[in-house]
Structures are given as structure tokens and as C-alpha cells.
Protein backbone atom coordinates (compact mmCIF):
# COMPACT_ATOMS: atom_id res chain seq x y z
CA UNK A 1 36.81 -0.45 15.43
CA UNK A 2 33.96 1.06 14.08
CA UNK A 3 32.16 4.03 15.29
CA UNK A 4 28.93 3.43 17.01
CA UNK A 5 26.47 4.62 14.83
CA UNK A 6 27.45 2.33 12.13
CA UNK A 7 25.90 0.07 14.44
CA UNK A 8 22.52 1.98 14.08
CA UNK A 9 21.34 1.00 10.42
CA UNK A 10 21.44 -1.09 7.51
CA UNK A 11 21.75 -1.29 3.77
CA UNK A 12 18.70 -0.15 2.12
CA UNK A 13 16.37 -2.98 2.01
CA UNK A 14 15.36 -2.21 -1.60
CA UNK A 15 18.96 -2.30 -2.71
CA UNK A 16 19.19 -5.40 -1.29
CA UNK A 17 16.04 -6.82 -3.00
CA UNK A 18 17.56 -5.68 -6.24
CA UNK A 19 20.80 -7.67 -4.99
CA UNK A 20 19.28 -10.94 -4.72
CA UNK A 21 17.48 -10.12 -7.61
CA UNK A 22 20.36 -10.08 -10.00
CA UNK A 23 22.22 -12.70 -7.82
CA UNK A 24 19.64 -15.05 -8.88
CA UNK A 25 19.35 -13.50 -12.90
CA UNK A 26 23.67 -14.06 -13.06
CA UNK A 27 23.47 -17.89 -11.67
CA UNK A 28 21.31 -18.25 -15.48
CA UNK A 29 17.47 -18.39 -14.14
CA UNK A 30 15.14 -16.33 -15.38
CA UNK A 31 14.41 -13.52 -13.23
CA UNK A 32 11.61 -10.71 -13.96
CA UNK A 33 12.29 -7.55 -11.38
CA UNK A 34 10.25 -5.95 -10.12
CA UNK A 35 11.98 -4.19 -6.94
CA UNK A 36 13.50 -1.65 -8.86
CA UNK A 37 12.08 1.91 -7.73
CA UNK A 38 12.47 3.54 -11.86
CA UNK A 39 11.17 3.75 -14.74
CA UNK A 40 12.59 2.16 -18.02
CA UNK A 41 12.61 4.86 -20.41
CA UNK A 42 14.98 7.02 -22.75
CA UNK A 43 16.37 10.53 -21.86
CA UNK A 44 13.80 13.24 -22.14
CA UNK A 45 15.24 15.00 -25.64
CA UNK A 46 15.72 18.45 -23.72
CA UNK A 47 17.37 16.71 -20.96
CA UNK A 48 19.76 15.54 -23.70
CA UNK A 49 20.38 18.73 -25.19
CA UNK A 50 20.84 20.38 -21.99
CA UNK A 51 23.71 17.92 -21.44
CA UNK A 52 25.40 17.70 -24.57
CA UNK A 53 25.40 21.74 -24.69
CA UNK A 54 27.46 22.14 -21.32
CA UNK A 55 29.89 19.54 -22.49
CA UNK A 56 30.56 21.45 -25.53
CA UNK A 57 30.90 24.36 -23.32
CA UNK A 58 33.39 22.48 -21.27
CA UNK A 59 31.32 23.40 -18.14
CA UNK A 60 33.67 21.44 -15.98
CA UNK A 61 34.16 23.72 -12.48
CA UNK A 62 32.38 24.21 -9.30
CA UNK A 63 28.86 25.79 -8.88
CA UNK A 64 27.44 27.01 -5.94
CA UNK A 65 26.97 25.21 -3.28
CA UNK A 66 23.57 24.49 -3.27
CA UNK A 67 23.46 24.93 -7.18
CA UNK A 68 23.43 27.30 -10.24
CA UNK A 69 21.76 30.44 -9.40
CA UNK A 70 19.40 30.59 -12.49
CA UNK A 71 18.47 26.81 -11.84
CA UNK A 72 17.15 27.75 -8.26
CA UNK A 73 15.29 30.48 -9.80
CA UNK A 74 13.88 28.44 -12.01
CA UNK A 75 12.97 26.02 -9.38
CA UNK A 76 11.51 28.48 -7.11
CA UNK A 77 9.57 29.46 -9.99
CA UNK A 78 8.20 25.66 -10.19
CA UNK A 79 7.48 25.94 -6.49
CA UNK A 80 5.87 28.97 -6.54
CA UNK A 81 3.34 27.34 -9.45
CA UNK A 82 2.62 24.14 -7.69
CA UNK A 83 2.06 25.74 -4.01
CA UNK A 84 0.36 28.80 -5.01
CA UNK A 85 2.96 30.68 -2.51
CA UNK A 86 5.92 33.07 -3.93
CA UNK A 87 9.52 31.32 -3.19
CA UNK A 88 12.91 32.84 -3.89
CA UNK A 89 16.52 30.87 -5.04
CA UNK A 90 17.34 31.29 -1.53
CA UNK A 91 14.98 29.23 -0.13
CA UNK A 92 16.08 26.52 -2.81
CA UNK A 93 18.66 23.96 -2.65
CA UNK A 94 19.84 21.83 -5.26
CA UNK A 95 20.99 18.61 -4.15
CA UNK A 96 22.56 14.99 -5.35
CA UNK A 97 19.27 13.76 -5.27
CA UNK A 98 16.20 13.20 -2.92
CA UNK A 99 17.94 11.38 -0.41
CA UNK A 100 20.44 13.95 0.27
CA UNK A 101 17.92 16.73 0.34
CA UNK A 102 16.00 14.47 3.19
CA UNK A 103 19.45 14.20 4.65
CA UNK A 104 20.37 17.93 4.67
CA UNK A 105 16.90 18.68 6.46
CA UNK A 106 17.13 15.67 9.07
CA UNK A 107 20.85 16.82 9.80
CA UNK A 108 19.70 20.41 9.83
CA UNK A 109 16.71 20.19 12.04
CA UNK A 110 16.95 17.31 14.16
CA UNK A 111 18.88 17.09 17.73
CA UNK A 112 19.88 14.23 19.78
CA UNK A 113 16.77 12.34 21.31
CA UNK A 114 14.46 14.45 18.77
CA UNK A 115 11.24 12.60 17.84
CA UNK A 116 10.38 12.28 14.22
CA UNK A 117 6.76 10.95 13.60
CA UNK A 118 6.85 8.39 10.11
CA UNK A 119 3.81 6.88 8.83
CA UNK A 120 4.62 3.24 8.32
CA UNK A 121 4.92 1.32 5.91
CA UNK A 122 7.58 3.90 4.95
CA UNK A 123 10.72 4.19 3.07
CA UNK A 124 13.47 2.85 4.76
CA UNK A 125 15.49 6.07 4.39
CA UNK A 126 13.36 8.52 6.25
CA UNK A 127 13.64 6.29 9.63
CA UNK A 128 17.59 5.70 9.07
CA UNK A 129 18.21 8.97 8.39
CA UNK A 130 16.88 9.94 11.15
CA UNK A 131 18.74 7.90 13.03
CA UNK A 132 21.69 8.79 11.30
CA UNK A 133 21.11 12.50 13.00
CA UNK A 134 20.17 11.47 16.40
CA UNK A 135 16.69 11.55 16.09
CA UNK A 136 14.22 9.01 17.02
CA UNK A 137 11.50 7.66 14.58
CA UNK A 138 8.39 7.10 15.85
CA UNK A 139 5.87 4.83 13.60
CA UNK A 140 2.34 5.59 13.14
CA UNK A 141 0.45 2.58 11.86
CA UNK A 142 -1.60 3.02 8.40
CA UNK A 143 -2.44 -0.41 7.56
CA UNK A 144 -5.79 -0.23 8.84
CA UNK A 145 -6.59 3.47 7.03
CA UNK A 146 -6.22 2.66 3.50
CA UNK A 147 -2.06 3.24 3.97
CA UNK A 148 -2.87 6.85 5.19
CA UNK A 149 -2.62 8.34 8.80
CA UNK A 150 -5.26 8.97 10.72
CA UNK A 151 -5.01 12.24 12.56
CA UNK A 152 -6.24 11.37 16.16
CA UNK A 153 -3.40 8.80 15.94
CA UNK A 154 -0.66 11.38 14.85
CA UNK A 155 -2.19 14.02 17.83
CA UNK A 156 -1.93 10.87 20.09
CA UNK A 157 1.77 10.17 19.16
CA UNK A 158 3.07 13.86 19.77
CA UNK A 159 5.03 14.25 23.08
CA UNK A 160 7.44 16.86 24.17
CA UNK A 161 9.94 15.55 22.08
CA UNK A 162 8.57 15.62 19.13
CA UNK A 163 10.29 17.61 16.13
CA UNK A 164 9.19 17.03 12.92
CA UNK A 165 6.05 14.92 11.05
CA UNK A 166 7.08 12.81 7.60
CA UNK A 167 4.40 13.24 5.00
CA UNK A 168 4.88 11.13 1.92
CA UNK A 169 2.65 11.83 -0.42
CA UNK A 170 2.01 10.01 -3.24
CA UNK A 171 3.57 7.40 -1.30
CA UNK A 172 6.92 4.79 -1.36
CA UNK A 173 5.38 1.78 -0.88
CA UNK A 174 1.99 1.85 -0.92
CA UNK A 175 1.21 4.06 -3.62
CA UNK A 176 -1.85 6.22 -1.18
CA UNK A 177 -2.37 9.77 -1.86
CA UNK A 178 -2.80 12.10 1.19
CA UNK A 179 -6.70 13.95 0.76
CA UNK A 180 -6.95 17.18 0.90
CA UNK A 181 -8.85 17.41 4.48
CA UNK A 182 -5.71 15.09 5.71
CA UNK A 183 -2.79 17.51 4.71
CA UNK A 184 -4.86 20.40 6.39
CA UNK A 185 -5.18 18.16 9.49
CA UNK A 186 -1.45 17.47 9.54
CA UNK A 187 -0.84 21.19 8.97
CA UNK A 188 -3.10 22.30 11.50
CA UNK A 189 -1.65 19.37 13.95
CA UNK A 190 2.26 20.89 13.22
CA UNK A 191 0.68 24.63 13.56
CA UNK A 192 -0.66 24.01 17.06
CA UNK A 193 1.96 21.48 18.60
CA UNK A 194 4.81 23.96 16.62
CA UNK A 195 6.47 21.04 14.60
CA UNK A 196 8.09 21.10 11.17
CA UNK A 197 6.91 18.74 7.97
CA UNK A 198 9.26 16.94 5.83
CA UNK A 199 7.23 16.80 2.37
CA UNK A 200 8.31 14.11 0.25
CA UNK A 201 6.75 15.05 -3.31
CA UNK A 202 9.26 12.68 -5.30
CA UNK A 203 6.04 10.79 -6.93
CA UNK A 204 4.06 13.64 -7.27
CA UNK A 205 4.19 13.91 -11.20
CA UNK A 206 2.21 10.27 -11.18
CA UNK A 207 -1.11 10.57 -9.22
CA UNK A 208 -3.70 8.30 -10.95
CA UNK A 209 -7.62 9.42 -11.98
CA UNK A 210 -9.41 10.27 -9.94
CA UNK A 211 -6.86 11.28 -7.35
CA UNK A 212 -5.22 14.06 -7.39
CA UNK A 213 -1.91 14.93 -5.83
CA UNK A 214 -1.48 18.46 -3.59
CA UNK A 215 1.44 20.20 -2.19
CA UNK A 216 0.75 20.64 1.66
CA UNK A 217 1.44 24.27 1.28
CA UNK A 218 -1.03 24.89 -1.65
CA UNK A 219 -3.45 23.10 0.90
CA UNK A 220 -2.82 25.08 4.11
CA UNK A 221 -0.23 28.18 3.65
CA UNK A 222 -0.02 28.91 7.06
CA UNK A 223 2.36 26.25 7.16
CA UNK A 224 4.51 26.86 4.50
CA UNK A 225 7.11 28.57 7.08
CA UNK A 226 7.70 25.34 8.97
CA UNK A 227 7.90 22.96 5.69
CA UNK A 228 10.38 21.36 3.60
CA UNK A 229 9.50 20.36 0.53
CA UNK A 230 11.77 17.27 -0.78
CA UNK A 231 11.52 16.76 -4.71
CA UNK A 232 13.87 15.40 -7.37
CA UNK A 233 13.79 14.35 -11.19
CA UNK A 234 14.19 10.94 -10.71
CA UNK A 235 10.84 9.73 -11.37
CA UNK A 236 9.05 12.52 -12.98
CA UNK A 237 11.47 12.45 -15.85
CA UNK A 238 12.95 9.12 -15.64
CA UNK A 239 16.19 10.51 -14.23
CA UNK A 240 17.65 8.00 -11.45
CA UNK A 241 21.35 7.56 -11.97
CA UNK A 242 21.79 11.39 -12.87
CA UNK A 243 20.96 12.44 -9.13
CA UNK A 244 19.42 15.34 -9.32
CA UNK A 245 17.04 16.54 -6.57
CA UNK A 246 16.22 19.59 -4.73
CA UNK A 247 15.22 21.34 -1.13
CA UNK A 248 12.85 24.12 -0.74
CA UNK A 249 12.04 25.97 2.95
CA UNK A 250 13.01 28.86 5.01
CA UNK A 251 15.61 30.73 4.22
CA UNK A 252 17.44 29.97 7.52
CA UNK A 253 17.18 26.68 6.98
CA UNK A 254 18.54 26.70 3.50
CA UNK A 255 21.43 28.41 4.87
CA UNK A 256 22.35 25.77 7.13
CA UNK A 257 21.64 23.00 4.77
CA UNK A 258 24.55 25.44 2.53
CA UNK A 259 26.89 24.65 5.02
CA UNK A 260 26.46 21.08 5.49
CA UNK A 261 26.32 20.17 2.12
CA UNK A 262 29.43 22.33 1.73
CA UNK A 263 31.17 19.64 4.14
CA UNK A 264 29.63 16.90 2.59
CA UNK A 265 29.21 16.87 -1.17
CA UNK A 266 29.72 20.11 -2.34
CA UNK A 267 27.49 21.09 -5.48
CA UNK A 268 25.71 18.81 -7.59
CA UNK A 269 27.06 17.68 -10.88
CA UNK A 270 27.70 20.59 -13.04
CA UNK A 271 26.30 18.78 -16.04
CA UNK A 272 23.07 17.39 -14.69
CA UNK A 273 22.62 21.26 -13.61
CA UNK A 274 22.67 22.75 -16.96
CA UNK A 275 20.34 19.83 -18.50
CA UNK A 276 17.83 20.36 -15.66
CA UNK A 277 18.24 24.23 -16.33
CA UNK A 278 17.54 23.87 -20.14
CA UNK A 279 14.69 21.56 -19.35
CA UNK A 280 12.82 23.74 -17.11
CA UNK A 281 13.43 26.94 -19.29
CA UNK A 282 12.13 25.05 -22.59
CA UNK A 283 9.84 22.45 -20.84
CA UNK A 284 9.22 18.89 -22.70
CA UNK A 285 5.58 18.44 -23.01
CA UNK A 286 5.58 15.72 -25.15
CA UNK A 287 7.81 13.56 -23.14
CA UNK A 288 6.10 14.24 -19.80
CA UNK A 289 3.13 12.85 -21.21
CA UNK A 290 4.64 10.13 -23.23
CA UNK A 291 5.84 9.12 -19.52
CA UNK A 292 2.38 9.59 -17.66
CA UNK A 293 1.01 7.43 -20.19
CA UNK A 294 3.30 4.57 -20.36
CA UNK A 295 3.08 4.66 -16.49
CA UNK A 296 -0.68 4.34 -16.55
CA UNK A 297 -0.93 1.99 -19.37
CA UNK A 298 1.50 -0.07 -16.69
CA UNK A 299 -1.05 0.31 -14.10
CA UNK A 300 -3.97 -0.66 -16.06
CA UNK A 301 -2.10 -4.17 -17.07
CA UNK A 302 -1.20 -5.02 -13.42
CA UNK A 303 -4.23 -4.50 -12.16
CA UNK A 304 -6.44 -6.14 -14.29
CA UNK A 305 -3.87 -9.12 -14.32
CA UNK A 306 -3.64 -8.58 -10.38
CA UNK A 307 -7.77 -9.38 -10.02
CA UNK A 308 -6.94 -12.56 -10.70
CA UNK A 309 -5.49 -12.87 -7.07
CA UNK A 310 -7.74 -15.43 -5.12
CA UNK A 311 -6.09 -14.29 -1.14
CA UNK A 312 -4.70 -10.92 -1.91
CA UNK A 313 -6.80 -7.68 -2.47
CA UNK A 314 -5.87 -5.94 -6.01
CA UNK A 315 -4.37 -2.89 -4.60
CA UNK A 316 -5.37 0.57 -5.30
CA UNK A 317 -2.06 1.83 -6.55
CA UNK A 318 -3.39 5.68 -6.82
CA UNK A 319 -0.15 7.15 -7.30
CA UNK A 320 3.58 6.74 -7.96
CA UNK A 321 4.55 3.35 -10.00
CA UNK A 322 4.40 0.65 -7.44
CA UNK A 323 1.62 -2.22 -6.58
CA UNK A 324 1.63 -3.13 -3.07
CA UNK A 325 -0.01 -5.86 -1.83
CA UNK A 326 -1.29 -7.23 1.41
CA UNK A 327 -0.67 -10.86 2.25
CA UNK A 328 -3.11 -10.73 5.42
CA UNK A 329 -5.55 -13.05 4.05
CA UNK A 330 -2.59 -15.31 2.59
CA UNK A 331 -0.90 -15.48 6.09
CA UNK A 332 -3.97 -16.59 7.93
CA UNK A 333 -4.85 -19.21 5.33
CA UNK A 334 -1.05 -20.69 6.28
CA UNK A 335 -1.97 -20.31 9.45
CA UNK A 336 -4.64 -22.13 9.40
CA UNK A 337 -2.52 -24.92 7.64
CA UNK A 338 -0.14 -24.86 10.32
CA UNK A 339 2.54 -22.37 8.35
CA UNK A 340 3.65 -19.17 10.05
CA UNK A 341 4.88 -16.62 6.79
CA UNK A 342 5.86 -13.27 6.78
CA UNK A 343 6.52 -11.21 3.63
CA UNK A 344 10.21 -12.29 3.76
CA UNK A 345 9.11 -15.85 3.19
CA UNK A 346 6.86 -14.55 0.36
CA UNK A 347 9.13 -13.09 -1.68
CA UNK A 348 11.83 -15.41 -1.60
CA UNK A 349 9.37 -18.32 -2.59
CA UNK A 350 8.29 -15.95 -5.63
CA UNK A 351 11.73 -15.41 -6.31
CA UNK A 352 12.76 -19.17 -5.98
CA UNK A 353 9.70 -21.09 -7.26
CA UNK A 354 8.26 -18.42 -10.05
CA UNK A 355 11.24 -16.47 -10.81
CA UNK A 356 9.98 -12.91 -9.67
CA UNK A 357 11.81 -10.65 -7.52
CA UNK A 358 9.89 -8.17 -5.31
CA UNK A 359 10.74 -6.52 -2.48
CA UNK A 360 9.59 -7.36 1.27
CA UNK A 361 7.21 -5.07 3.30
CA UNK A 362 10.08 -5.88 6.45
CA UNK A 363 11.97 -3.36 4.38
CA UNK A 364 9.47 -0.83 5.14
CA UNK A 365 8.20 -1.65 8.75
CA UNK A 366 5.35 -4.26 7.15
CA UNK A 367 5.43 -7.77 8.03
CA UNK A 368 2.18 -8.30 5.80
CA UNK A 369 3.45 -6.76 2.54
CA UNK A 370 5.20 -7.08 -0.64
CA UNK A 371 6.44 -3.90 -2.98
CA UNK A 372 5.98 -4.23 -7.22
CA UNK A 373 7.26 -1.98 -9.44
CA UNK A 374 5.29 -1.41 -12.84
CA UNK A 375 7.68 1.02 -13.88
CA UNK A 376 9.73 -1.92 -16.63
CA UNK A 377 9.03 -2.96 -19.93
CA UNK A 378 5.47 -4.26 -20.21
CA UNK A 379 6.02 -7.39 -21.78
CA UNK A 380 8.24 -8.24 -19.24
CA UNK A 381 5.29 -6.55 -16.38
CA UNK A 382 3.02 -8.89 -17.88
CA UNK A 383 4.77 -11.71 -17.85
CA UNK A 384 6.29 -11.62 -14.44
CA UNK A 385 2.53 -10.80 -12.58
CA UNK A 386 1.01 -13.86 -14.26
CA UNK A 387 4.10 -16.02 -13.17
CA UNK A 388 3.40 -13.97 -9.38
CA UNK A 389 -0.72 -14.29 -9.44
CA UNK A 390 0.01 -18.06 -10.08
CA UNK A 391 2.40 -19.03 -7.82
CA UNK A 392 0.51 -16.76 -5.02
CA UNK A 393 -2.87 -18.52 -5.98
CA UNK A 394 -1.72 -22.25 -5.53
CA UNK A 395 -1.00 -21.04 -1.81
CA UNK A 396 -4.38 -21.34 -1.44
């Protein structure tokens, strides 16, 4: 007998997308995916070294908790640059990736029946996490601002309950970059209704002329005491499968997120510390923007191969490495022909009939959307949008 909160969430939905995908590549058809959330490229050479140089030093044993002391200094030091604000290593915890860090602060700040407010569409792990802790998402619709929140709707969705606000910015799916004037608005909103902001920053290394992206705390620092800032290396240096992320906030909170993750996973790998570490005390400047450029060279492709969509709006894809799309217009031309879709049906026709996997906006709370990665190998990008452009074109 399970226990009930098993009953309370799923399997990511992106996982599963990526599933099907190579489901379908293994039975011998010719699948192009694009549902993976990465980038395809090699190690970052200092990453490398960093690695290789604590094996030879048979750095094999536990760390701190929360990490290597120097590599939280070093990250408060990155911190302190980006948000203009000082931080110290003990407002810093290193984590196995982004999704624990977002799991240490829902465990750590959320209470049963809590209210968390999530922009939707959103990434399926901020509203099952906060599940996991007791909490209770509550979804603010952006489909109708460009993909970002407006602020009288956030004000009109705070109640008593309400703990915490989700800002994801550049954001997982949609790709929209929070404006300056909206980040102080959301500040001001948590300053005056006393709630805390979970900043999810994980695309922030990818913001596309001529946006820009900005920390929340750089933006407004009165708020900096009641934010968490949620950051990894995953995309900003290619690093997925080495799960490497980090925390930064209050002290107090940090201290409790020690704790948890003392019950939970313990320290990081030992290894992926000292690369990180040697990374951000030599810096690789050449193969950040070897990576920027490859990512926007991506970009430019898709979208100029993308404007050749007839129903669907060529998305504006300001930051991050994904194209999402809205099938509105597509839906209400089936409509009109007597077919009711939704984005699932979408993307297993493009997966069945043009050999494309994407994933479905359902995953993230969007029955009118569909999730493309331009983070693979460009021949294979190319390919796999005209084969998607066509077969979403003869819909019409």
C-alpha cells in the first residue's frame, strides 16, 4: 500500500516526452527530438580539468553538507556580481542540481495548506513540488500577456494563505523574459502582502538581443531578504547529467535547507564540486561564448524556418533554448472542420506522421501549446522544423 501522497503527482511530463520519443527512435523510425531540455555540446575545457585534477587527487570523501566551503565563496562571489548585493557562503547552498535546490526551499518554507502562486504555463516541477510539501499551487494565467504575469492578476490571486510567488525568468516553456518594471511589481507585491519569491535563474546565461535578463534583487533590493535565488550549471555550461546546482537566501533559511539536505542527499558529488570550483576561479571565456553563439545561431534557424508556419505565430523565443508555440489558431481551424485537438493530439500526430518529437503544453498547464528545443545539432534542428512546419501547415 502506498502512501498517499504518491497519489498526488506524476512523472515529469518532459521525461515522458523524451520516453516516447526514443520508444518510437528504438522501433527503427526516424525520430528528430526535440523535447530534450539541453544543449548538445562538449565539456567546457576548465570543467574538464577541474575534474580530472580531483581524481588524481583521489578526492573521494564527504564535503559539507551544502558543499565545499571555497566553492560557496566563490558562488556568493557570483551572486554578489549579478545582484549588485554582498552575499556570504552561508547564505549559499550547493545542491544536486536545480530541482533539489527548488525542493530544499519548497520543503523549507512551505506548510500544509500553504498557497504558492505559479505563473502558468510552468514547469511541471515547481507545482509538484509543491505539492510534494503540502503546499497548494495556485495558477496565474499568462497566455494572454505575452507568457508574462500581469500584476493586478497576481495582487488579485493573494489570499491569506498565500506563501510564496514563483518567478521564472527567462522562462521553461515559453522562453519570456520578466521586464524590469514587472520584477519591481512582483517585489513590491511580496514586500507589501509579506511573501517570499522563488527565483528560478536556470536560463539566465541565454537572454536573446534585445532583452536582457535581471536578477530580481539587482532590480528591487529591498527584497533580497525574502528571496531565493535557484541557479545551476546545467544550461549555462552545458552541464545536465553532472547535477550541479545551487541555493542562495537568508541565512536562516540556508540553515534549514542544511538539515534537510543532510537527511536527504547529503553533499553533492565531490568531483563535480572541484570542476565547478576550478571553473569559477579560472573562468572559460571562450567556451561561454562559443555556447551563446551556437545557441543563437539555433534560434536564428528556427525562426526563420518557423515563419513559414501558415496557423501558428513564430514565437518570440527571447530567452533560454526553447520555441514554444501556440496552436490557438490551429485548434479553431479543426474546429471549424468539426475536429476538437489539444496539444496532446498535436504532438503525437508530429511524432507519428512527420517523425518529430516535442513535448505537450498539458505538461505545463497549456492545452494550446507545444515545447521545441533548439538546443541539438543544427542539421538535425533544421531538418526536424521543416518536417514540423510541413506537417503543421497541411492542417490547414
Amino acid at each position: 500500500m502506498l502512501a498517499q501522497r504518491a497519489a498526488l503527482f506524476k512523472s515529469s511530463g518532459t521525461a515522458a516526452a523524451r520516453i516516447a520519443a526514443k520508444a518510437a527512435a528504438a522501433s527503427g523510425r526516424d525520430i528528430i527530438d526535440l523535447t530534450a531540455g539541453e544543449i548538445w555540446s562538449e565539456l567546457a575545457p576548465s570543467v574538464r580539468v577541474g575534474a580530472i585534477a580531483a581524481i588524481n587527487r583521489n578526492l573521494n570523501r564527504y564535503t559539507d553538507t551544502v558543499g565545499l566551503l571555497k566553492l560557496r565563496q566563490a558562488l556568493a562571489g557570483k551572486v554578489s556580481a549579478e545582484t549588485a548585493q554582498p552575499w556570504s557562503a552561508d547564505e549559499i547552498a550547493v545542491t544536486s542540481g536545480a530541482k533539489q535546490a527548488l525542493f530544499n526551499a519548497a520543503m523549507a518554507l512551505l506548510s500544509p495548506g500553504d498557497e504558492v502562486l505559479i505563473p502558468a504555463p510552468y514547469w511541471t516541477t515547481f507545482p509538484a513540488q509543491a505539492v510534494i510539501a503540502g503546499g497548494t499551487p495556485v495558477f496565474i494565467e499568462t497566455r494572454n500577456s505575452n507568457y508574462v504575469p500581469r500584476l493586478v492578476d497576481l495582487a488579485a490571486a493573494v489570499t491569506s494563505k498565500t506563501k510564496a510567488i514563483v518567478v521564472n525568468t527567462p522562462n521553461n516553456p515559453t522562453g519570456a523574459i520578466y521586464d524590469r518594471g514587472t520584477l519591481a511589481g512582483i517585489a513590491q507585491l511580496a514586500i507589501d502582502r509579506d511573501l517570499w519569491i522563488i527565483f528560478d535563474e536556470c536560463y539566465g546565461a541565454f537572454a536573446h538581443d534585445p532583452h536582457t535578463h535581471h536578477s530580481i534583487v539587482s532590480v528591487a533590493p529591498g527584497v533580497r531578504d525574502r528571496t531565493l535565488i535557484v541557479n545551476s550549471f546545467s544550461k549555462s555550461l552545458a552541464l545536465t547529467g553532472w547535477r550541479i546546482g545551487y541555493l542562495a537566501g537568508p541565512a536562516p533559511v540556508i540553515s534549514a535547507v542544511k538539515a534537510l539536505q543532510s537527511h536527504t542527499t547529503s553533499n553533492p558529488n565531490v568531483i563535480a564540486q572541484h570542476a565547478l570550483l576550478h571553473f569559477l576561479e579560472r573562468g572559460d571565456p571562450a567556451f561561454q561564448l562559443q555556447l551563446r553563439r551556437q545557441v543563437a545561431k539555433a534560434r536564428s534557424l528556427g525562426l526563420s524556418i518557423l515563419s513559414a508556419l501558415t496557423l501558428v505565430p513564430r514565437p518570440a523565443a527571447q530567452g533560454g533554448f526553447y520555441f514554444y508555440l501556440d496552436l490557438t489558431e490551429l485548434q479553431r481551424c479543426a474546429n471549424r472542420n468539426g475536429r476538437d485537438i489539444n496539444a496532446d493530439d498535436v504532438v503525437n500526430a508530429l511524432l507519428m506522421e512527420a517523425g518529430v518529437a516535442t513535448v505537450s503544453g498539458t505538461t505545463f498547464g497549456d492545452p494550446a501549446g507545444i515545447r521545441l528545443s533548439y538546443g541539438i545539432d543544427l542539421e538535425l534542428l533544421d531538418q526536424g522544423l521543416r518536417r514540423l512546419t510541413v506537417a503543421l501547415n497541411a492542417w490547414n
